[in-house]
C-alpha atoms as a PDB file:
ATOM      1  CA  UNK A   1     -32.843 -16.575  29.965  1.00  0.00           C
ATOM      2  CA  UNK A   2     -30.452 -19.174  29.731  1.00  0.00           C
ATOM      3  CA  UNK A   3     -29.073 -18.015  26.270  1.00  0.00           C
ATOM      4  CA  UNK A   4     -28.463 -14.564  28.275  1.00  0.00           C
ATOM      5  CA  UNK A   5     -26.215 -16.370  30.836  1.00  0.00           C
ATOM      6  CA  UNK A   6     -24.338 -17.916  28.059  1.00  0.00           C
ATOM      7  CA  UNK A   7     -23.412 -14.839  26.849  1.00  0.00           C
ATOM      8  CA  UNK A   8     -22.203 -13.067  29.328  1.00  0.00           C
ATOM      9  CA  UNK A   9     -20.453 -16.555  31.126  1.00  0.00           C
ATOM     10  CA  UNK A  10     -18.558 -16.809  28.321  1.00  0.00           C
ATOM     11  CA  UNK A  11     -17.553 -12.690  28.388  1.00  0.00           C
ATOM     12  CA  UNK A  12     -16.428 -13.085  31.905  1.00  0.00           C
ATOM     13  CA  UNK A  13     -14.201 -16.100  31.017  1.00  0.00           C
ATOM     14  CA  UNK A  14     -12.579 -14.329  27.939  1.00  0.00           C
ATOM     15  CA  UNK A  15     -11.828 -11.080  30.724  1.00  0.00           C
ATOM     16  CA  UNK A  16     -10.441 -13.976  33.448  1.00  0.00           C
ATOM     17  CA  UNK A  17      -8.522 -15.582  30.674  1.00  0.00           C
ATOM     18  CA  UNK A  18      -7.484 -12.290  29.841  1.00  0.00           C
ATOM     19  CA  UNK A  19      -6.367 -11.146  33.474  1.00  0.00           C
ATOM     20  CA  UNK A  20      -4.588 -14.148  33.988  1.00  0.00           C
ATOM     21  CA  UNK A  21      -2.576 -13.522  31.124  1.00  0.00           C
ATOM     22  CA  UNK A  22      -1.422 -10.190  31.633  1.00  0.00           C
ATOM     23  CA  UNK A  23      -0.561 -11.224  35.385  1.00  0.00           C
ATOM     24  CA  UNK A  24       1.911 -13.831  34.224  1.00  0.00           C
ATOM     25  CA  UNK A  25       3.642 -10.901  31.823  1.00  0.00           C
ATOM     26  CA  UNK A  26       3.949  -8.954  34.941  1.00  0.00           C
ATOM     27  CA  UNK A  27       5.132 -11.744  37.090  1.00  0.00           C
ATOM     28  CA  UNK A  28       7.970 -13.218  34.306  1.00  0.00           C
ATOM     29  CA  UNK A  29       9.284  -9.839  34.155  1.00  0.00           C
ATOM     30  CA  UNK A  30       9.464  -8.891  37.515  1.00  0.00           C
ATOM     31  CA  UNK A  31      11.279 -12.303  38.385  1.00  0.00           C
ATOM     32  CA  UNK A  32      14.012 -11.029  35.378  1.00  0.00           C
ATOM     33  CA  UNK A  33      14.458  -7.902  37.061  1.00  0.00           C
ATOM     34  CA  UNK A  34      14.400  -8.694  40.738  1.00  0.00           C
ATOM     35  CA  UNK A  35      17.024 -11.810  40.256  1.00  0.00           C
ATOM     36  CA  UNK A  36      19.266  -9.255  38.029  1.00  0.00           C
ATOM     37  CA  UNK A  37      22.463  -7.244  39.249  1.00  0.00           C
ATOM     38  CA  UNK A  38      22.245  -3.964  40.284  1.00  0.00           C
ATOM     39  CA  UNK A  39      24.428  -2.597  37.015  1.00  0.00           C
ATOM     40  CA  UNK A  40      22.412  -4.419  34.389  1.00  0.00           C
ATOM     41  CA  UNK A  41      20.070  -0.991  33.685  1.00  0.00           C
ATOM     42  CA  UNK A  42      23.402   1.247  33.682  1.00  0.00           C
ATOM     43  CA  UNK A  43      24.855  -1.782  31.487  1.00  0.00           C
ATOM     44  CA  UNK A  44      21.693  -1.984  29.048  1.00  0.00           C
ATOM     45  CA  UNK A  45      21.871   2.405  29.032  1.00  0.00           C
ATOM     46  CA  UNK A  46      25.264   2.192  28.307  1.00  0.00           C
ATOM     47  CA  UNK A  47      25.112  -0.444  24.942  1.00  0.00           C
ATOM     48  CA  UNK A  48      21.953   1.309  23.724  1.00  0.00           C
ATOM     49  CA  UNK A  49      23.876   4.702  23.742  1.00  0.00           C
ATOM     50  CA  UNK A  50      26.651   3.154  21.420  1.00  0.00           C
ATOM     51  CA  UNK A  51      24.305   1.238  19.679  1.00  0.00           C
ATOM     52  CA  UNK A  52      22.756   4.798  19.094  1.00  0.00           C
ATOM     53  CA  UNK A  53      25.579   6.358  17.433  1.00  0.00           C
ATOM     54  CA  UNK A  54      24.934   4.573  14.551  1.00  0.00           C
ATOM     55  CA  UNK A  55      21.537   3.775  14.273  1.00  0.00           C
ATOM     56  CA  UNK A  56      18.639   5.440  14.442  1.00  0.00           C
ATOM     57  CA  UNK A  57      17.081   2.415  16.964  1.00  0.00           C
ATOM     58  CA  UNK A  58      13.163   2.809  18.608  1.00  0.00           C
ATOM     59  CA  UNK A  59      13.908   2.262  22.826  1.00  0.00           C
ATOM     60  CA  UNK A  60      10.588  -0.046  22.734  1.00  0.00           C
ATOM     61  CA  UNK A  61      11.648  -2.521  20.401  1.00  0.00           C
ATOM     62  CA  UNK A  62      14.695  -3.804  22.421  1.00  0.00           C
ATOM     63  CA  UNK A  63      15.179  -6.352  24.992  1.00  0.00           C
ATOM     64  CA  UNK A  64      17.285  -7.310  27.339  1.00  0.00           C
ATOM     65  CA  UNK A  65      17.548 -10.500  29.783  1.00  0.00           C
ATOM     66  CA  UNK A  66      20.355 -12.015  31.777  1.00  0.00           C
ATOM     67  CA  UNK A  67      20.269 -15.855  32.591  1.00  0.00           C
ATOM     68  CA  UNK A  68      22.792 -17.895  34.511  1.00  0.00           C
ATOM     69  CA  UNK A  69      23.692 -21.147  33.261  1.00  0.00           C
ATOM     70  CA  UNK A  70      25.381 -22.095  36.555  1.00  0.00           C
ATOM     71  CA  UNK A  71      27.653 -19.890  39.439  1.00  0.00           C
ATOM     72  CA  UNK A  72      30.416 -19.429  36.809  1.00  0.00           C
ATOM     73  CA  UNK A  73      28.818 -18.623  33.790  1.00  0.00           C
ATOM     74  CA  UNK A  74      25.476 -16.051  32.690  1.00  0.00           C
ATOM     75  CA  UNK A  75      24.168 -15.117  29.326  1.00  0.00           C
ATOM     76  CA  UNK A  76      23.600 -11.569  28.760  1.00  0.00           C
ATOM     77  CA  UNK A  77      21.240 -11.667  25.626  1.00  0.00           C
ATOM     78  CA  UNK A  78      20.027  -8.258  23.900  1.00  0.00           C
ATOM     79  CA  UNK A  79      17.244  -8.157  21.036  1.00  0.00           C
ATOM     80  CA  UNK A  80      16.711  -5.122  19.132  1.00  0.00           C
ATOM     81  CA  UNK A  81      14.403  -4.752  16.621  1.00  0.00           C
ATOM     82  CA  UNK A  82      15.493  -2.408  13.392  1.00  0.00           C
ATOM     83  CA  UNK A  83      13.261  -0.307  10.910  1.00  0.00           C
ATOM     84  CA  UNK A  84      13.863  -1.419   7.297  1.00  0.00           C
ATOM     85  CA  UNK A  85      13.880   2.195   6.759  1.00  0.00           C
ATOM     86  CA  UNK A  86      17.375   3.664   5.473  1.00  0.00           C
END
């Protein structure tokens, strides 16, 4: 029996590991949007439509985050990710 219980102990730790995880994803990236201005989603729409114009650009391969340095100064920093297809 015991080899049984190692089994499945170690299953459940890989699924907790797992979960735990997952929640921090969700929890970093709802602290970047909740601590964001109001006009950063217009903003990041806005860019990705001119960014469109020329390139043919896949809306799940690009990122956007806003940090502030200090009161006077924030970093807006946008990562997209091209094809190598031409």
């Amino acid at each position: 029996m015991s080899l049984l219980d190692y089994f499945r102990s170690n299953k459940k730790q890989n699924t907790a590991q797992l979960a735990k995880e997952r929640l921090q994803i969700i929890v970093a990236h709802e602290r970047t949007s909740r601590g964001g201005p109001d006009y950063l989603p217009q903003l990041k729409q806005d860019i990705l439509d001119v960014i469109r114009k020329y390139v043919s650009i896949d809306p799940e391969k690009v990122t956007v985050q806003m940090d502030k340095k200090s009161d006077e100064l924030s970093v807006l920093e946008l990562n997209i990710t091209f094809d190598d297809k031409k």
